[in-house]
N, C-alpha and C. Protein backbone atom coordinates (compact mmCIF):
# COMPACT_ATOMS: atom_id res chain seq x y z
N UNK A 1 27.87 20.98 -5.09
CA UNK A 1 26.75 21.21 -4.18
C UNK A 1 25.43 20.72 -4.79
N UNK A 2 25.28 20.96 -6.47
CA UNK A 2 23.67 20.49 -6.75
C UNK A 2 23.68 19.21 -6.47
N UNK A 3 25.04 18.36 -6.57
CA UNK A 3 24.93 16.93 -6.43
C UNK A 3 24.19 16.08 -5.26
N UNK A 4 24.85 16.84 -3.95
CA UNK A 4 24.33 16.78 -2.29
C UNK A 4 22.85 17.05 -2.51
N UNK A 5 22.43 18.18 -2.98
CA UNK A 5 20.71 18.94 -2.76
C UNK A 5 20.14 17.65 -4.01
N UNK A 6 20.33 17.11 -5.20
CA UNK A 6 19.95 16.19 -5.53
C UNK A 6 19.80 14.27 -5.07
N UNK A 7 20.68 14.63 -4.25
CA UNK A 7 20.55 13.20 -3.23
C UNK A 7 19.92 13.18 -2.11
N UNK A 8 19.66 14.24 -1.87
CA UNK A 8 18.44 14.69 -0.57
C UNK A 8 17.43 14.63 -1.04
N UNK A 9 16.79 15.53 -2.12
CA UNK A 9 15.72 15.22 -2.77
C UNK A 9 14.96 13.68 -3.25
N UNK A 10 16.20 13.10 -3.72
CA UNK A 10 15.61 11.88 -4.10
C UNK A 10 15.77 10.86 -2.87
N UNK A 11 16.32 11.33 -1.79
CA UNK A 11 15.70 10.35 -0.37
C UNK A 11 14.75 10.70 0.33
N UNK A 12 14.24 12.40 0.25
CA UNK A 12 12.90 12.49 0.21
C UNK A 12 11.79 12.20 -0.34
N UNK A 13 11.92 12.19 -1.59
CA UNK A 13 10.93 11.13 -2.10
C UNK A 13 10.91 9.81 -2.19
N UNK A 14 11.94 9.18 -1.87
CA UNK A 14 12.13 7.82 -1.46
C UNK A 14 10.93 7.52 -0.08
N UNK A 15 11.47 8.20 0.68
CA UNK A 15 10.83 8.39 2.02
C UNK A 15 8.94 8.74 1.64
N UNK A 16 9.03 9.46 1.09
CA UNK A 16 7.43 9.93 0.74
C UNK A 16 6.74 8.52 0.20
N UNK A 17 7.07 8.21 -0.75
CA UNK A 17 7.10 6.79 -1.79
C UNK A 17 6.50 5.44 -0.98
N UNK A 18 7.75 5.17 0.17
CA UNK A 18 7.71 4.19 1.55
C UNK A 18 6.45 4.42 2.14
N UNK A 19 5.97 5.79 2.76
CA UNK A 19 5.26 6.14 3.37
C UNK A 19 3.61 6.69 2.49
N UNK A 20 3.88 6.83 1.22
CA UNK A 20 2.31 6.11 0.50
C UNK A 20 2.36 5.14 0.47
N UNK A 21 3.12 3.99 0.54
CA UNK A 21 2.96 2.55 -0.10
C UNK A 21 2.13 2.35 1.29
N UNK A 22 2.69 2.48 2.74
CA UNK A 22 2.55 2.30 3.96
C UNK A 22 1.20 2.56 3.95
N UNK A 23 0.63 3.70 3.71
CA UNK A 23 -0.74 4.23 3.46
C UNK A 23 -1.46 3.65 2.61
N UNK A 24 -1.02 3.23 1.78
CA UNK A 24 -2.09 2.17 0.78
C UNK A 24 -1.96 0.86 1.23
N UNK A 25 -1.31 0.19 1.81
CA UNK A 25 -1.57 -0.89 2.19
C UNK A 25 -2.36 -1.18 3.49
N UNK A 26 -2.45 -0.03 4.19
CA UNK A 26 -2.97 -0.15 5.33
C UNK A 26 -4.92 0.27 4.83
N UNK A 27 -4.69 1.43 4.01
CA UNK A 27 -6.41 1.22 3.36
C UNK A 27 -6.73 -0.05 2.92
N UNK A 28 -5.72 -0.55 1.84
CA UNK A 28 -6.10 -2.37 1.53
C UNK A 28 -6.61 -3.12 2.69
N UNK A 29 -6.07 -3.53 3.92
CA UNK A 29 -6.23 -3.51 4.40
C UNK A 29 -7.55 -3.35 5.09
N UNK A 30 -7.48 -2.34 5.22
CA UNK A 30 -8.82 -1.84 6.04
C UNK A 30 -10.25 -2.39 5.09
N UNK A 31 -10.05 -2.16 4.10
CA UNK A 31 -10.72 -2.42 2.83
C UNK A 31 -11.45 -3.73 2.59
N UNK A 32 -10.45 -4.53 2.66
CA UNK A 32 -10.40 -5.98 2.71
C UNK A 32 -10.32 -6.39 4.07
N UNK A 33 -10.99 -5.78 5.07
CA UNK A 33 -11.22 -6.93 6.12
C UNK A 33 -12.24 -7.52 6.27
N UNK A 34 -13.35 -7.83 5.65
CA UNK A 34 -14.20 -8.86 5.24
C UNK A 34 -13.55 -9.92 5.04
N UNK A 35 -12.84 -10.02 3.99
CA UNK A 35 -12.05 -11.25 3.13
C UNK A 35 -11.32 -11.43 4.18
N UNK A 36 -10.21 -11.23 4.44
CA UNK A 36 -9.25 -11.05 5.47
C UNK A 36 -10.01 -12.41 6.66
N UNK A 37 -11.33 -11.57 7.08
CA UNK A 37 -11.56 -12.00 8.23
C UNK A 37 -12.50 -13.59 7.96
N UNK A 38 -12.66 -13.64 6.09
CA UNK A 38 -13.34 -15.05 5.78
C UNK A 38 -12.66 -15.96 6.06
N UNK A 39 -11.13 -16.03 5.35
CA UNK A 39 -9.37 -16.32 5.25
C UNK A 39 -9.18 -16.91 6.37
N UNK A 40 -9.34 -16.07 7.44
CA UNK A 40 -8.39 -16.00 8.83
C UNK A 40 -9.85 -16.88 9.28
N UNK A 41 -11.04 -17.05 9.54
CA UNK A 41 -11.97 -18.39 10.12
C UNK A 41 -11.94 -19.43 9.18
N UNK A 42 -11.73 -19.18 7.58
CA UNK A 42 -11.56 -20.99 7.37
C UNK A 42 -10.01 -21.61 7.89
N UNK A 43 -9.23 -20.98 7.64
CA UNK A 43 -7.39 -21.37 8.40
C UNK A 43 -8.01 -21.58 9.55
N UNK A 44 -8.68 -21.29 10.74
CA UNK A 44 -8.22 -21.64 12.36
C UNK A 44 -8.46 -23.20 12.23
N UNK A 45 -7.59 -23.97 13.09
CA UNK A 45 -7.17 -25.19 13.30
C UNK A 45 -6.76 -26.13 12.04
N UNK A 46 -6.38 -25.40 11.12
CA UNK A 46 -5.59 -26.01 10.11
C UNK A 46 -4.11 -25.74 9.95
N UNK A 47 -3.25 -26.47 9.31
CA UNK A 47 -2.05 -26.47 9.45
C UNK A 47 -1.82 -26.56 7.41
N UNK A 48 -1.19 -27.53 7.23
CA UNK A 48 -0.86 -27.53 6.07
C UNK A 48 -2.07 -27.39 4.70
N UNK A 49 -3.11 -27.89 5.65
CA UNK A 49 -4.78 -27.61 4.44
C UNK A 49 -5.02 -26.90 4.21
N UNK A 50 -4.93 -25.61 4.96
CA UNK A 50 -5.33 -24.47 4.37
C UNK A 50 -4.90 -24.00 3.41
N UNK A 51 -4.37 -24.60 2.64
CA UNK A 51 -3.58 -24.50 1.12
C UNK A 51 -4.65 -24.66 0.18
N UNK A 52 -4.97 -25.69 0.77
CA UNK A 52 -6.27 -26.18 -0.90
C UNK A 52 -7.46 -26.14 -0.34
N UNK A 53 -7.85 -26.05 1.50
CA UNK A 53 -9.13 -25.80 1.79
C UNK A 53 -9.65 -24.45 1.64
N UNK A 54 -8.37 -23.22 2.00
CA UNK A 54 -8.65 -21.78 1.94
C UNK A 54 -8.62 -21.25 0.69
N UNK A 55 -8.18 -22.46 -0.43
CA UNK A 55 -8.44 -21.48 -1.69
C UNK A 55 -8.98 -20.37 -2.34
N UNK A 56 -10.24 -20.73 -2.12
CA UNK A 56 -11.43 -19.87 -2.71
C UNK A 56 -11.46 -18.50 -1.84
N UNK A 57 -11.15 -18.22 -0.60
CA UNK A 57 -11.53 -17.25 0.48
C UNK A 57 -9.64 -16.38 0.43
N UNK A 58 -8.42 -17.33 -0.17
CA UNK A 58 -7.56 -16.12 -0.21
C UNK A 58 -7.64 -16.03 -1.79
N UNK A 59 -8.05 -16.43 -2.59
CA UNK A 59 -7.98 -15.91 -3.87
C UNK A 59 -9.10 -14.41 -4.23
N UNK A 60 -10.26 -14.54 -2.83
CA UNK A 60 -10.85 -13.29 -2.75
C UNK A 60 -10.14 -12.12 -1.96
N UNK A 61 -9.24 -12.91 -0.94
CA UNK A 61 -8.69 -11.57 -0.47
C UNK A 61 -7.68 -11.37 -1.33
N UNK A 62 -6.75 -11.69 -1.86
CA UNK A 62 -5.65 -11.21 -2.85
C UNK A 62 -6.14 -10.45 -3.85
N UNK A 63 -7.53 -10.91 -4.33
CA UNK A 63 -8.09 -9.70 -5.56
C UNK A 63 -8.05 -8.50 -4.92
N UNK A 64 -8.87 -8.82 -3.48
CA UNK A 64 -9.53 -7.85 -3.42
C UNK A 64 -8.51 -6.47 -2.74
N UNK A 65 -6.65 -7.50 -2.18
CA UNK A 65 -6.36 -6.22 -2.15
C UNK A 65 -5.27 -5.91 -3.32
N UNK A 66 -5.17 -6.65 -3.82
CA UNK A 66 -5.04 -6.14 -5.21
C UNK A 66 -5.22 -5.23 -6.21
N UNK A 67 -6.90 -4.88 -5.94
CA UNK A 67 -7.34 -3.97 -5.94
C UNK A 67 -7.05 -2.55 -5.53
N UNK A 68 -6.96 -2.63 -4.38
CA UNK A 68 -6.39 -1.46 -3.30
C UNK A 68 -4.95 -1.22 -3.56
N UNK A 69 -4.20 -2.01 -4.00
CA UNK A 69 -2.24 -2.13 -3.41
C UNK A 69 -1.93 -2.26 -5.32
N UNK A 70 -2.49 -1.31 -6.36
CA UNK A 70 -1.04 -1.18 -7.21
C UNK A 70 -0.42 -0.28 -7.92
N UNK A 71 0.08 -0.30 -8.95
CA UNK A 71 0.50 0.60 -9.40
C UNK A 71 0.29 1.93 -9.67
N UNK A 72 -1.41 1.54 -10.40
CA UNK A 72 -2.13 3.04 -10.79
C UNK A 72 -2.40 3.20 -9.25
N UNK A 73 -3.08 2.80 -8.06
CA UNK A 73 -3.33 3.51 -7.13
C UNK A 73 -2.34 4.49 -6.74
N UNK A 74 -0.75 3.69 -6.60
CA UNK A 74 0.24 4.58 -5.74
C UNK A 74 0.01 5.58 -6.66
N UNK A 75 0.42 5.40 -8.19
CA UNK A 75 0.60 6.54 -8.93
C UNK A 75 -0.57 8.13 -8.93
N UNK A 76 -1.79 7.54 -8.25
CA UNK A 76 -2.07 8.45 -7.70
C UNK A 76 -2.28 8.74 -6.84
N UNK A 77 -1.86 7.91 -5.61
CA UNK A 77 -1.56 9.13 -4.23
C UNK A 77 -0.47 10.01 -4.70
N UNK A 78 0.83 9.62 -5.24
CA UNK A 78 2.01 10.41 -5.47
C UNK A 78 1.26 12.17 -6.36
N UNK A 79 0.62 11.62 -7.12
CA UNK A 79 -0.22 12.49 -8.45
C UNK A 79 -1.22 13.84 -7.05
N UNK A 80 -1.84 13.00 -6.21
CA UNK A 80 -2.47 14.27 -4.96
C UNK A 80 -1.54 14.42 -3.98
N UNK A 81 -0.49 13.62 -3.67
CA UNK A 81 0.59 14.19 -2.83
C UNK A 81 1.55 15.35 -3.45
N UNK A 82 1.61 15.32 -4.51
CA UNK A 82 2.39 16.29 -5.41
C UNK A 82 1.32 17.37 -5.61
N UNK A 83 0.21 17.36 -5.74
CA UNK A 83 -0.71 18.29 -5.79
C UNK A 83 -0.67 19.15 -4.41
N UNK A 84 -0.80 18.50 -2.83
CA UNK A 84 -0.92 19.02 -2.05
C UNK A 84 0.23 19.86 -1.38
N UNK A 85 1.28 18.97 -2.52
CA UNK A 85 2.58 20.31 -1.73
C UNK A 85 2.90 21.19 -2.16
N UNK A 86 2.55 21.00 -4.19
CA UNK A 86 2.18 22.48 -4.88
C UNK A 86 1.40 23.80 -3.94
N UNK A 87 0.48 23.27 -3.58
CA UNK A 87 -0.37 23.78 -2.41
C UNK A 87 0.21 24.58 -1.24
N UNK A 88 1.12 23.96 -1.02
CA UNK A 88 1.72 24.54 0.44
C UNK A 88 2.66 25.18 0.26
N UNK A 89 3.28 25.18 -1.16
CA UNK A 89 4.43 26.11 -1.61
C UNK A 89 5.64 25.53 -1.10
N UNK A 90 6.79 26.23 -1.56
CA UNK A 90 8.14 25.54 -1.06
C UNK A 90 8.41 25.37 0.17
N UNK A 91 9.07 24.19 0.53
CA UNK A 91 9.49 23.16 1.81
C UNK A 91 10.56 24.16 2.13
N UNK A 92 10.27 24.81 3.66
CA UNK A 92 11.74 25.74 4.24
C UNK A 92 12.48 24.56 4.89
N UNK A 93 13.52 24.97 4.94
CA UNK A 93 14.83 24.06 5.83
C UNK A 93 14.31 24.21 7.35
């Protein structure tokens, strides 16, 4: 039986995990829509140029969500998501 209640657990936090990443990328996102929106007007009516014409404008959006989207960030949503369920006390069935 601990085996079952340990494979639930760790697809709940699988699931939690998915769903900060989901949440941090969508702040990136939000974050970076300046850049985003520099990116997306030098590309209109280009096709294969926007490779070496958009350089400069996605190498600012990739920093910039770069910034927003990595490791230490997730590691601390997980760090206040684990805080907030300390908070709420144990998960009933």
């Amino acid at each position: 039986m601990g085996y079952v209640q340990e494979a639930r657990e760790n697809h709940v936090k699988k699931k939690v995990e998915e769903a900060l990443r989901s949440k941090m990328k969508q702040k990136a996102l939000k974050e970076c829509d300046y850049y985003a929106s520099k990116y997306a007007e030098c590309a209109v009516g280009r096709t294969f140029s926007v490779v070496w014409q958009c350089r400069k404008q996605a190498k600012e959006l990739n920093d910039c969500l770069h910034h927003y989207t990595n490791d230490a960030v997730l590691e601390e949503m997980k760090r206040e998501y684990a805080l907030n369920q300390e908070g709420k006390g144990p998960a009933k069935p």
